[in-house]
PDB file of N, CA and C in Angstrom:
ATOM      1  N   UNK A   1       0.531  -4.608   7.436  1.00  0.00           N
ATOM      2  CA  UNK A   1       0.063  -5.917   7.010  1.00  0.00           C
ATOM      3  C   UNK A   1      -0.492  -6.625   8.227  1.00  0.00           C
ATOM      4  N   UNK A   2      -2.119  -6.591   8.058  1.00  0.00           N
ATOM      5  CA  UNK A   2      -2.396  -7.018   9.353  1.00  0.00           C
ATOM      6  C   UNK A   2      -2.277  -8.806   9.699  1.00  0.00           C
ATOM      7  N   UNK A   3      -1.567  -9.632   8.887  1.00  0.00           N
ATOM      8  CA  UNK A   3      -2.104 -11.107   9.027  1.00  0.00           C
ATOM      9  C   UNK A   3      -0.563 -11.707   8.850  1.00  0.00           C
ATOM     10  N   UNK A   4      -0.510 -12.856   9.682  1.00  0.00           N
ATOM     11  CA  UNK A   4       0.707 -13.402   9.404  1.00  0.00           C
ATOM     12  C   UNK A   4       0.807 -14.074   8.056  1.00  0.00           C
ATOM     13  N   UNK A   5      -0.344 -14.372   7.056  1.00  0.00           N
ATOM     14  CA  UNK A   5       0.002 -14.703   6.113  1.00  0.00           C
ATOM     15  C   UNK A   5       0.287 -13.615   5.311  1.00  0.00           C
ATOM     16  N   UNK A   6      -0.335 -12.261   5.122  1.00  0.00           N
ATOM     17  CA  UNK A   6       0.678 -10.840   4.455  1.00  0.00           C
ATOM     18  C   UNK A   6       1.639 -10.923   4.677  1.00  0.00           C
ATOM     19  N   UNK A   7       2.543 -10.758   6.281  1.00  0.00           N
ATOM     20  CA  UNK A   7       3.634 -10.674   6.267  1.00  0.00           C
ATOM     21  C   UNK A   7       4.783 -11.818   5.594  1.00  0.00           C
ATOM     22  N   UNK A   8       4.160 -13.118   5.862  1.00  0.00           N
ATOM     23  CA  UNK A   8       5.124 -14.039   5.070  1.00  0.00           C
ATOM     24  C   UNK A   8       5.432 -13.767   3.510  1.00  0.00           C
ATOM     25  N   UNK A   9       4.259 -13.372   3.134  1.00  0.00           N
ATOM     26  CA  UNK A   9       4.587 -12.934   1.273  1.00  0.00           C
ATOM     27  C   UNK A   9       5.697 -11.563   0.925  1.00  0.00           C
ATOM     28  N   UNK A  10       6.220 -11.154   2.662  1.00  0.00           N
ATOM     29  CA  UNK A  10       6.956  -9.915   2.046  1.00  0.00           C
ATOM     30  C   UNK A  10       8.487 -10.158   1.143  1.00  0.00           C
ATOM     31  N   UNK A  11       9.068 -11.265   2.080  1.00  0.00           N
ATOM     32  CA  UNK A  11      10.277 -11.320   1.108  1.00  0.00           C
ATOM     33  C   UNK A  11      10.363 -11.965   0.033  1.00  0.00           C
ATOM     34  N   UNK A  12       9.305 -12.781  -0.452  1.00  0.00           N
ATOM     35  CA  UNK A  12       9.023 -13.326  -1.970  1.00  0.00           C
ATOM     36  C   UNK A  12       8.767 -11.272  -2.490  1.00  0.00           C
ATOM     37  N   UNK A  13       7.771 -10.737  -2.509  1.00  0.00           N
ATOM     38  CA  UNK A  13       7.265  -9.894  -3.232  1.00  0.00           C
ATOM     39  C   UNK A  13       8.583  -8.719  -3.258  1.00  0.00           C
ATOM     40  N   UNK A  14       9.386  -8.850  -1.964  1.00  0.00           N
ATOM     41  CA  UNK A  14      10.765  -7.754  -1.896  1.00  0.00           C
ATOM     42  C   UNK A  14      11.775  -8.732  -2.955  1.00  0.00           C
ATOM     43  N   UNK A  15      11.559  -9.778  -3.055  1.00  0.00           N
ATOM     44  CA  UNK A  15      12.658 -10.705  -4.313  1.00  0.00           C
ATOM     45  C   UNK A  15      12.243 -10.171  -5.409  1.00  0.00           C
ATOM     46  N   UNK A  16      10.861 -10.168  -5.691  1.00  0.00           N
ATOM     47  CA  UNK A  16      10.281 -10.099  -7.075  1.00  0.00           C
ATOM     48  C   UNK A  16      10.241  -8.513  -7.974  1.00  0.00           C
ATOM     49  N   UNK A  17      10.225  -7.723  -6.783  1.00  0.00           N
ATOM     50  CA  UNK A  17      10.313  -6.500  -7.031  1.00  0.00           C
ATOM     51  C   UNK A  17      11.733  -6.243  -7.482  1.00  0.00           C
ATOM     52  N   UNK A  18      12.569  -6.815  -6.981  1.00  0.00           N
ATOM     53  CA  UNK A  18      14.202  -6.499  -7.301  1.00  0.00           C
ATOM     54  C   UNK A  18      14.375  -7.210  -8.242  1.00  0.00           C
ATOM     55  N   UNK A  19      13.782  -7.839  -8.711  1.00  0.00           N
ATOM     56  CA  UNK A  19      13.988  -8.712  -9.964  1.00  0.00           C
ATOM     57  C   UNK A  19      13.971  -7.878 -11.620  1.00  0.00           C
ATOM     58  N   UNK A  20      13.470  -6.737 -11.026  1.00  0.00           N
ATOM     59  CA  UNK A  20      12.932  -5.400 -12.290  1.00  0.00           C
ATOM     60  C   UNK A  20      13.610  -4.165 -12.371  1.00  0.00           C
ATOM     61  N   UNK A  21      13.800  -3.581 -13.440  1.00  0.00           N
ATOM     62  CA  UNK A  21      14.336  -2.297 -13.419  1.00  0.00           C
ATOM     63  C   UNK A  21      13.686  -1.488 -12.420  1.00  0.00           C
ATOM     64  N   UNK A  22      13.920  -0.517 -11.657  1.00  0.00           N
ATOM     65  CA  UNK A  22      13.332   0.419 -10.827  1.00  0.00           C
ATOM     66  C   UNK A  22      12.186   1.094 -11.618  1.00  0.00           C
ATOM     67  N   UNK A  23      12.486   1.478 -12.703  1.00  0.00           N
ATOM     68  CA  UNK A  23      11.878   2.280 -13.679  1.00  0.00           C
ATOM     69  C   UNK A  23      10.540   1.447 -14.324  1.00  0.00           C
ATOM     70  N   UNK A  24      10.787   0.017 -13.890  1.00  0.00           N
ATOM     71  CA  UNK A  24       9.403  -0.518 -14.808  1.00  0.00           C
ATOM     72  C   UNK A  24       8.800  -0.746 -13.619  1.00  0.00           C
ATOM     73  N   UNK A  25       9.005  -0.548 -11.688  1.00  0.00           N
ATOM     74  CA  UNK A  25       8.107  -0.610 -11.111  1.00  0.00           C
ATOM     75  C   UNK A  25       7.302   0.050 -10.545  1.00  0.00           C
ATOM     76  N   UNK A  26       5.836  -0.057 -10.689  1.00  0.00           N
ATOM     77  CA  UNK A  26       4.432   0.683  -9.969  1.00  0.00           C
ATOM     78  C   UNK A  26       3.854   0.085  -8.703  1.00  0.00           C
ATOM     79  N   UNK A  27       4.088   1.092  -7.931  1.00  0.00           N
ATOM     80  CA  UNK A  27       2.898   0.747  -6.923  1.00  0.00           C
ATOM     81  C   UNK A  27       1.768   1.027  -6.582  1.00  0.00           C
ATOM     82  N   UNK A  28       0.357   1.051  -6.156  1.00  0.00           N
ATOM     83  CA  UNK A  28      -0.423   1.372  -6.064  1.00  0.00           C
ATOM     84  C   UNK A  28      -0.938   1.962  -4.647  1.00  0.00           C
ATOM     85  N   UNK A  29      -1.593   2.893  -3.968  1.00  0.00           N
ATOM     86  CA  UNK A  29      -1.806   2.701  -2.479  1.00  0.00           C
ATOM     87  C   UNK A  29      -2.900   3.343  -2.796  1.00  0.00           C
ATOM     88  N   UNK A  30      -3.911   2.348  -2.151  1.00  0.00           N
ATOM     89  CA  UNK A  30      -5.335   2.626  -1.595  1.00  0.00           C
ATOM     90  C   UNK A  30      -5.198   3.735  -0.804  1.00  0.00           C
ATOM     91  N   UNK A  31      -5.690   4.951  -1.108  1.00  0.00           N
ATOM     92  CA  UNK A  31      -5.892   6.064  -0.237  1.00  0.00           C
ATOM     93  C   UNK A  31      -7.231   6.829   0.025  1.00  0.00           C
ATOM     94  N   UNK A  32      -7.213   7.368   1.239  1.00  0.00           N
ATOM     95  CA  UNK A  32      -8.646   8.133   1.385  1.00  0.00           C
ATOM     96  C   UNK A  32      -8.296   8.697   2.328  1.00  0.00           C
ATOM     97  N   UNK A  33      -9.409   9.423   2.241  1.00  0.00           N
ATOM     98  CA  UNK A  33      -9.038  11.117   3.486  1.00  0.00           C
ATOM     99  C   UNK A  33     -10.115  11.119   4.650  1.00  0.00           C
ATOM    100  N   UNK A  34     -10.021  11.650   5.563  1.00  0.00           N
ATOM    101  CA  UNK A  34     -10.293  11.596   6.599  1.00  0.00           C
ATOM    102  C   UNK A  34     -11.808  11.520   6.618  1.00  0.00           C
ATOM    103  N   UNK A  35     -12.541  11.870   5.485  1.00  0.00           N
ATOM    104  CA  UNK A  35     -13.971  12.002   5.680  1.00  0.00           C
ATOM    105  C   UNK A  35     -14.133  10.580   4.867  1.00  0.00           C
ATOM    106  N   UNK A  36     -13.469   9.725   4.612  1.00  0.00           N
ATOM    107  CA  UNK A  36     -13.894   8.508   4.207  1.00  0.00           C
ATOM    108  C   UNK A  36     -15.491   7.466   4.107  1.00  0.00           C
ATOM    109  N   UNK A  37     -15.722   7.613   5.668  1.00  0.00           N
ATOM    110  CA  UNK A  37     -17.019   7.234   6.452  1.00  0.00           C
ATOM    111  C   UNK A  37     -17.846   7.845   5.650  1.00  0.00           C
ATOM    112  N   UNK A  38     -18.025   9.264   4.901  1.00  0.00           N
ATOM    113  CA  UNK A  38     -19.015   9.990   4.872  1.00  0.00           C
ATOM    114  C   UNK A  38     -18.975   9.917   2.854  1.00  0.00           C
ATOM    115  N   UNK A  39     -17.829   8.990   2.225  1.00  0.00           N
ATOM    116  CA  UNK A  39     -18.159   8.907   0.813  1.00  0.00           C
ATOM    117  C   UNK A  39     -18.975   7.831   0.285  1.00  0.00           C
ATOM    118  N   UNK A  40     -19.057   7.746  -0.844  1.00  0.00           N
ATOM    119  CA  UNK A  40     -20.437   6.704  -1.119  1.00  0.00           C
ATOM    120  C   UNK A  40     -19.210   5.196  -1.125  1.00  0.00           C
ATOM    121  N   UNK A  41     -17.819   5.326  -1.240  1.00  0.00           N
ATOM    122  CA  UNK A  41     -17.969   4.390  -0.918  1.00  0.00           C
ATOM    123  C   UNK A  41     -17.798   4.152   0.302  1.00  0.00           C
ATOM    124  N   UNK A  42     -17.594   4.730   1.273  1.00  0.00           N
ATOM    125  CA  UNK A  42     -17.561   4.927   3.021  1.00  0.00           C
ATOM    126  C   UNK A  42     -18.852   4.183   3.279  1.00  0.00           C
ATOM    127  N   UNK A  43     -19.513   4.039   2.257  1.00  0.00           N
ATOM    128  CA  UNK A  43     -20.913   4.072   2.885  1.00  0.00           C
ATOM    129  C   UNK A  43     -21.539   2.840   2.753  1.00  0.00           C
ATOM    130  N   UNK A  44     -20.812   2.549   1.634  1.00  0.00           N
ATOM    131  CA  UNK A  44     -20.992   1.386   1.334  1.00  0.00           C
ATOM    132  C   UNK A  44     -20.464  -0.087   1.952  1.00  0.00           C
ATOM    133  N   UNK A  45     -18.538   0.849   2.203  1.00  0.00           N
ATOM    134  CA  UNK A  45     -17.846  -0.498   2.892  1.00  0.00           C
ATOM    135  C   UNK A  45     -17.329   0.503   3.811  1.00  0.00           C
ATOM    136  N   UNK A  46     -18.077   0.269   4.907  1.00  0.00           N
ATOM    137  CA  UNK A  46     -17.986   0.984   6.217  1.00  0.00           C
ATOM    138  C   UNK A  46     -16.912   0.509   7.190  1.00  0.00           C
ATOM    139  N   UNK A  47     -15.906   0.364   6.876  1.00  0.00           N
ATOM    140  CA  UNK A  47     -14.870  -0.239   7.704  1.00  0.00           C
ATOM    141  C   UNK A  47     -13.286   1.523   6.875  1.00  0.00           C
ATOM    142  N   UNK A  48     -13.132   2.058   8.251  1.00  0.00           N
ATOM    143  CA  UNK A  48     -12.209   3.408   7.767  1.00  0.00           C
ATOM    144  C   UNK A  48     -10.893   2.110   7.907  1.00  0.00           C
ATOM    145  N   UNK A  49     -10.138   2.554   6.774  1.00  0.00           N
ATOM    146  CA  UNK A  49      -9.092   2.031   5.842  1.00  0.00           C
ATOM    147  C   UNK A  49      -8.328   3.170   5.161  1.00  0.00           C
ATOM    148  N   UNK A  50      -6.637   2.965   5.212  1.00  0.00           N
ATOM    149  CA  UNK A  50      -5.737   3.694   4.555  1.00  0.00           C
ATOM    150  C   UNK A  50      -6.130   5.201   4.617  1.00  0.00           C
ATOM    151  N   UNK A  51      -6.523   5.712   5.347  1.00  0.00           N
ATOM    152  CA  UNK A  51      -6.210   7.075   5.555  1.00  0.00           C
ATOM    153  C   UNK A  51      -5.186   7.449   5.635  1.00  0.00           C
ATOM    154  N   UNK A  52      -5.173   8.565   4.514  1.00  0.00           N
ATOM    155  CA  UNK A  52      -3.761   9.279   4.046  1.00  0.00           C
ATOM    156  C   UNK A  52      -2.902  10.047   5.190  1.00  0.00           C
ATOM    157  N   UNK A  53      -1.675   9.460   5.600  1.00  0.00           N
ATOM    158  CA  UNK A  53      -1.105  10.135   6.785  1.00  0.00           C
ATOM    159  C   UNK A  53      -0.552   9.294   7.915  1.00  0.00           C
ATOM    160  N   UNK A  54      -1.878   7.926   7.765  1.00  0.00           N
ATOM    161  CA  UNK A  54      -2.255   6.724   8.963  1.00  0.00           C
ATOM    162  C   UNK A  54      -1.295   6.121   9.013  1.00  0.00           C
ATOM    163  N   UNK A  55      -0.556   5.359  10.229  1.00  0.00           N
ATOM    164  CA  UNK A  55      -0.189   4.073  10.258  1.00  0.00           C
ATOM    165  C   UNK A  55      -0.581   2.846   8.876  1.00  0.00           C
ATOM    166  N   UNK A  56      -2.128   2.754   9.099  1.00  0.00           N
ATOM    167  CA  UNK A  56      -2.240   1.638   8.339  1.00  0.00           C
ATOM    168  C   UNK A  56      -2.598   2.435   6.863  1.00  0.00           C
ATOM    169  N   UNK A  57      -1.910   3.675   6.214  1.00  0.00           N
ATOM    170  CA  UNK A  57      -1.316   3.790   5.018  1.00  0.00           C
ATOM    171  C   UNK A  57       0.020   3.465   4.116  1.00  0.00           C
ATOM    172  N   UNK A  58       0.341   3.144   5.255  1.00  0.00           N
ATOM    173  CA  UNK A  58       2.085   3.000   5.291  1.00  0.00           C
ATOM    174  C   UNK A  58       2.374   1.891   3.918  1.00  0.00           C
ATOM    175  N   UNK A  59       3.356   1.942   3.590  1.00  0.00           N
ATOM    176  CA  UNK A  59       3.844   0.259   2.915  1.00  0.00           C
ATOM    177  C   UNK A  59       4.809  -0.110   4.220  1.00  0.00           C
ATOM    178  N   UNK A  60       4.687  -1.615   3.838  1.00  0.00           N
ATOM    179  CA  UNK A  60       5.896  -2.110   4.871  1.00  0.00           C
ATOM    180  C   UNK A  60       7.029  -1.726   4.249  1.00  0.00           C
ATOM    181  N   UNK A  61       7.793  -1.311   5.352  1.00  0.00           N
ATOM    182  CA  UNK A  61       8.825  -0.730   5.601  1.00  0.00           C
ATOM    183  C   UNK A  61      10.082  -1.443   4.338  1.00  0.00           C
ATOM    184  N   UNK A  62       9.827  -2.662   4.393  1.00  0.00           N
ATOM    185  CA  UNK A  62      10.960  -3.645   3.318  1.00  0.00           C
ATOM    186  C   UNK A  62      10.078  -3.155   2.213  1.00  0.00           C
ATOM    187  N   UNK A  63       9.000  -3.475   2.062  1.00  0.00           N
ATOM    188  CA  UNK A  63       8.157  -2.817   0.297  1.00  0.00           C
ATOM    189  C   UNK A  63       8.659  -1.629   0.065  1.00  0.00           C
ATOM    190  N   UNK A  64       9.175  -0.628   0.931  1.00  0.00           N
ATOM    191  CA  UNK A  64       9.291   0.678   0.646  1.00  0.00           C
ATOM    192  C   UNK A  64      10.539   1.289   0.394  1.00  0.00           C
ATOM    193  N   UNK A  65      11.411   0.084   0.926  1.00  0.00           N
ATOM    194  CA  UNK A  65      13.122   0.297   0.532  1.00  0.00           C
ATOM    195  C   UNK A  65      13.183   0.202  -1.000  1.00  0.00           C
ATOM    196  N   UNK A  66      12.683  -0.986  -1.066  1.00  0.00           N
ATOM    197  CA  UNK A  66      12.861  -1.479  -2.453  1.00  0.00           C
ATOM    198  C   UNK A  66      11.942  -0.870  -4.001  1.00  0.00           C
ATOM    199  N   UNK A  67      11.147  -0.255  -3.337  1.00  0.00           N
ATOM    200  CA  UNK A  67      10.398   0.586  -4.476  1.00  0.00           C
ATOM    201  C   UNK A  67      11.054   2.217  -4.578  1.00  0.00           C
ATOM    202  N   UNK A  68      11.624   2.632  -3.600  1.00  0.00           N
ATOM    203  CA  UNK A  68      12.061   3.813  -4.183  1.00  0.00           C
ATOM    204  C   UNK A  68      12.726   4.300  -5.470  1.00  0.00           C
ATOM    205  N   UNK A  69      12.275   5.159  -5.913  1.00  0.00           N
ATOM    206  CA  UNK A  69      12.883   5.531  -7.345  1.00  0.00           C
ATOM    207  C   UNK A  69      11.566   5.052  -7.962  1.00  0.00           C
ATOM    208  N   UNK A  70      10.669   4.150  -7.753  1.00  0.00           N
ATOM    209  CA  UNK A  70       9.649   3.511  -8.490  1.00  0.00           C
ATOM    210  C   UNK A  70       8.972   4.855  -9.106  1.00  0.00           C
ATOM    211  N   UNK A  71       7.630   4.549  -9.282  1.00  0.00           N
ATOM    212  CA  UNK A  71       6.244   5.473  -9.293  1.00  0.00           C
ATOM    213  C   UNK A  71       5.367   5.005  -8.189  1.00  0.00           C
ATOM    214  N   UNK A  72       4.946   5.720  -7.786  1.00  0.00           N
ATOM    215  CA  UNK A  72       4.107   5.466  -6.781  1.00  0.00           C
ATOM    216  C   UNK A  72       2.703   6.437  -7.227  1.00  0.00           C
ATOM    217  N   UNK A  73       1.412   5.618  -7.427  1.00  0.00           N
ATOM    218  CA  UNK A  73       0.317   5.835  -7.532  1.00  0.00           C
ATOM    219  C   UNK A  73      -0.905   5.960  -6.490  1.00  0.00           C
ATOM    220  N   UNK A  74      -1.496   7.094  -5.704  1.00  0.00           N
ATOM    221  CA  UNK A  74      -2.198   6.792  -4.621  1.00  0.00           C
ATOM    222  C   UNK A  74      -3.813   6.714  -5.630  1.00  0.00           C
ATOM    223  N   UNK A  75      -4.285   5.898  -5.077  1.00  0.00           N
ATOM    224  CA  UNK A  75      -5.663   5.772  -5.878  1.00  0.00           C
ATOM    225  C   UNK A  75      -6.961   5.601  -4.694  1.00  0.00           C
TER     226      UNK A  75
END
């Protein structure tokens, strides 16, 4: 989470998440692979993002306690 205002929304969104059965929660993660740069949408929004593997693929570390057991969707 690159901005101090992401990080402030983590323990509202780590409340809200625990607020739900495990089973009714989804997450989503923006993913792309290393040739990113070179897809149409690489090409389009030329800034390399969430590469699968990366640092900045990660969830924060508190998002990721609390979703286990979830579903997790890479899209």
């Amino acid at each position: 989470l690159g901005t101090k205002e992401a990080q402030a929304i983590v323990p509202l969104a780590v409340k809200k998440i625990k607020s739900y059965p495990i089973e009714n929660v989804y997450v989503t993660k923006d993913t792309h692979g290393e040739n990113y740069m070179e897809t149409s949408e690489g090409k389009h929004l030329p800034v390399e993002h969430c590469i699968k593997g990366t640092p900045g693929w990660g969830l924060d570390a508190r998002i990721e306690a609390v979703t286990q057991g979830g579903y997790m969707i890479e899209k």
